[in-house]
C-alpha atoms as a PDB file:
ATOM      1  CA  UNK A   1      33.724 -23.283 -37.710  1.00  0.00           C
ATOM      2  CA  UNK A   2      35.121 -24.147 -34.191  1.00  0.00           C
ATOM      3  CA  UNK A   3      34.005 -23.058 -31.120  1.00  0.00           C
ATOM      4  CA  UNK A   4      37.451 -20.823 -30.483  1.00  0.00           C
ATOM      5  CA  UNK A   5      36.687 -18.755 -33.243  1.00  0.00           C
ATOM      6  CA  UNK A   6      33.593 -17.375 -32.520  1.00  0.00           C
ATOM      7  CA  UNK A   7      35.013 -15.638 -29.522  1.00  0.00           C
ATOM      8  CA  UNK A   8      36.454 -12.074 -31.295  1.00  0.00           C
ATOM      9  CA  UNK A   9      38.457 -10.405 -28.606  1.00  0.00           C
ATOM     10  CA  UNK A  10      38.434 -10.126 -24.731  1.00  0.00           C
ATOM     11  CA  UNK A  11      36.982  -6.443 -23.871  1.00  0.00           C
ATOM     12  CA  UNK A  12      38.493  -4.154 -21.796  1.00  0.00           C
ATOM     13  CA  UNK A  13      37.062  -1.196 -20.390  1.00  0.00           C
ATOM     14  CA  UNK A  14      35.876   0.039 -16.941  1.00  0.00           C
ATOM     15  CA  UNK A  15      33.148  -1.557 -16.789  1.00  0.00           C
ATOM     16  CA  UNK A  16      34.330  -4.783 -17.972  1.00  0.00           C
ATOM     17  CA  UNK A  17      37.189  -4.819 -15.216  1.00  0.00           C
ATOM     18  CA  UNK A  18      34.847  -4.077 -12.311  1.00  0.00           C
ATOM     19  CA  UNK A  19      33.039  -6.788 -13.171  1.00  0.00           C
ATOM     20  CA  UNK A  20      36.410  -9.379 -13.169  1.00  0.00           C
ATOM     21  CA  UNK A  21      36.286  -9.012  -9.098  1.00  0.00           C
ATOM     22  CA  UNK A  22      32.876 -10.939  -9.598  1.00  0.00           C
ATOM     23  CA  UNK A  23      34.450 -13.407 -11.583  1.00  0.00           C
ATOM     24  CA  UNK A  24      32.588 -12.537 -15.135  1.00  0.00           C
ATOM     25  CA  UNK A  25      34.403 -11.642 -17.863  1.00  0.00           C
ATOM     26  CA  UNK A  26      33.129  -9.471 -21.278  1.00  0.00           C
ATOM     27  CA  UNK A  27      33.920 -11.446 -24.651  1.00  0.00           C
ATOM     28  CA  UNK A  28      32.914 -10.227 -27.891  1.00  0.00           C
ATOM     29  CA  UNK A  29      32.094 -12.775 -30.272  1.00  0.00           C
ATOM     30  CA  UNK A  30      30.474 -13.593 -33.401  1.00  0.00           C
ATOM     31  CA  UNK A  31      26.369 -12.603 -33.928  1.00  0.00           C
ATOM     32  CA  UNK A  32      25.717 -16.347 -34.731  1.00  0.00           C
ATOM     33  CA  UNK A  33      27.576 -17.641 -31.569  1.00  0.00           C
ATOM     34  CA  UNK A  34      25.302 -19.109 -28.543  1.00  0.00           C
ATOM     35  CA  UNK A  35      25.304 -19.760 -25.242  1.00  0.00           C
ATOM     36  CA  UNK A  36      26.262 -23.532 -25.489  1.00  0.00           C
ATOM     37  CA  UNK A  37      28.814 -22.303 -28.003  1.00  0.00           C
ATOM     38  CA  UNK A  38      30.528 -19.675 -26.008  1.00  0.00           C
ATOM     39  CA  UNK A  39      30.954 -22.058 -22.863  1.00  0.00           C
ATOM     40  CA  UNK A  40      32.703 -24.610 -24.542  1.00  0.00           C
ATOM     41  CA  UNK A  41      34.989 -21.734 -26.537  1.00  0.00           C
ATOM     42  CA  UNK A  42      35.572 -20.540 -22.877  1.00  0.00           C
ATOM     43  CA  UNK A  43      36.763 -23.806 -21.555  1.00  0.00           C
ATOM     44  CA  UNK A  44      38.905 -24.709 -24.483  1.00  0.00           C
ATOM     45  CA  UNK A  45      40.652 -21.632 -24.894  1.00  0.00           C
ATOM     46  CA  UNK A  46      41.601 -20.658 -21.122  1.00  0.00           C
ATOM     47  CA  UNK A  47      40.856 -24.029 -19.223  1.00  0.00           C
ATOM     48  CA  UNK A  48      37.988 -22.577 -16.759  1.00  0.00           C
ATOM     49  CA  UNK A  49      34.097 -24.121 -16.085  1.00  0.00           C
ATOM     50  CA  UNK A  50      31.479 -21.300 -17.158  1.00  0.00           C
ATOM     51  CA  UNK A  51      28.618 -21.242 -14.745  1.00  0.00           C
ATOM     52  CA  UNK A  52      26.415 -19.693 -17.049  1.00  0.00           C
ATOM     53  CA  UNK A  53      26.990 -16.773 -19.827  1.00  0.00           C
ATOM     54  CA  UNK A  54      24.331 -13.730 -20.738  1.00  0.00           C
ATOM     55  CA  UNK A  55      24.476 -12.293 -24.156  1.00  0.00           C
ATOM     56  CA  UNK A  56      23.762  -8.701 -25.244  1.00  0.00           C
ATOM     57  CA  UNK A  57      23.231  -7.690 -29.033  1.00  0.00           C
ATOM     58  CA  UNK A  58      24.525  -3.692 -29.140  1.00  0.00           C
ATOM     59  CA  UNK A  59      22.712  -2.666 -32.906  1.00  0.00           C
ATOM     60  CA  UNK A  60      24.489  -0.410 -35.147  1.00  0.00           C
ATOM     61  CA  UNK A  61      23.882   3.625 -35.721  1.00  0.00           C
ATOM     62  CA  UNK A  62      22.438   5.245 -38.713  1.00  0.00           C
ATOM     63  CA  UNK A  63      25.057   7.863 -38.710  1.00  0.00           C
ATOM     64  CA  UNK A  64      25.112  11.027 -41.177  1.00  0.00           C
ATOM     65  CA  UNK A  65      27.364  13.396 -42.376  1.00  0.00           C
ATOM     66  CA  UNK A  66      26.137  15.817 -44.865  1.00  0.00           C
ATOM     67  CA  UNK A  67      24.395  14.339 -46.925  1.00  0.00           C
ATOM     68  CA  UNK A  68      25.692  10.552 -46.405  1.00  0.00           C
ATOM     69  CA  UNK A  69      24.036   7.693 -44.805  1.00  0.00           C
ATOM     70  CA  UNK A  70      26.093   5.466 -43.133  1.00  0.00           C
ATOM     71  CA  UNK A  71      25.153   2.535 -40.525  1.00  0.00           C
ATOM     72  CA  UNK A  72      27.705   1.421 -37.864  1.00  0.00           C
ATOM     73  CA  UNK A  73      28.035  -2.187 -37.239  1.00  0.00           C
ATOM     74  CA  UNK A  74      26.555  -3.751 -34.597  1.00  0.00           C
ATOM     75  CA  UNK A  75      28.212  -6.459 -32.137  1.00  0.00           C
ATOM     76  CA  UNK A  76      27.375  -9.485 -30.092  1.00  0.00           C
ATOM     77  CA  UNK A  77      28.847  -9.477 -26.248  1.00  0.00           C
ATOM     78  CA  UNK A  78      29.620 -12.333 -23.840  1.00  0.00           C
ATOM     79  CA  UNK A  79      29.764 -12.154 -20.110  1.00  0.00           C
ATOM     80  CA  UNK A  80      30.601 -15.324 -19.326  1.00  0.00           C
ATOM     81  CA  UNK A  81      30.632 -16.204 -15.266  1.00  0.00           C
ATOM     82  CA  UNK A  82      33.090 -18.734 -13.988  1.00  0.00           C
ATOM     83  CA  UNK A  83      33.140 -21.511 -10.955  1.00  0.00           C
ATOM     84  CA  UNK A  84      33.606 -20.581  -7.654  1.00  0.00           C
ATOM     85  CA  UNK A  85      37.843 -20.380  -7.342  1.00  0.00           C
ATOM     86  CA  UNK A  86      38.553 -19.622 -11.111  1.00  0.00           C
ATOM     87  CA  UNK A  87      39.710 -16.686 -13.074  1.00  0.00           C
ATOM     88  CA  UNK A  88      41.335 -15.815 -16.659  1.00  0.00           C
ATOM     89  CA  UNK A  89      44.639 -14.260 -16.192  1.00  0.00           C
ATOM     90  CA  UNK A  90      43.544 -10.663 -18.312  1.00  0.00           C
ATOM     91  CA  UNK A  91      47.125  -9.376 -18.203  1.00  0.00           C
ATOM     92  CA  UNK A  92      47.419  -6.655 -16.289  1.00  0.00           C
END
């Protein structure tokens, strides 16, 4: 597996974009991606120096309707922090 496919998508959402002014950007990637694994993703697919990256692990819901179990998968976040100067063109 290379490192460019463990990142899933580039997320979007409020949050996310307040946090681009700060330079750090919200990934979601695969659960058995890393730190080490996630910079080097980052450089090779958009050409930028991560500082450093933090990883959050969202667990999935027990859900129920009627009588029916279900469990929502979980997912694996990114924020990834660039060098001073850099950014990843989001397309806005």
């Amino acid at each position: 597996m290379t490192h460019v496919s463990l990142i899933e998508k580039f997320l979007v959402t409020e949050k996310s974009t307040a946090l681009n002014d700060l330079r750090k950007y919200v990934f979601a990637v695969k659960q058995e991606a890393t730190k080490n694994e996630i910079k080097k993703a980052v450089k090779e697919l958009y050409h930028v120096d991560a500082v450093s990256v933090n990883m959050l692990v969202r667990k999935g819901k027990v859900k129920r309707f009627r009588n029916i179990k279900n469990v929502r998968s979980g997912m694996k976040k990114a924020i990834v922090t660039l060098a001073e100067g850099q950014k990843i063109d989001v397309g806005r």
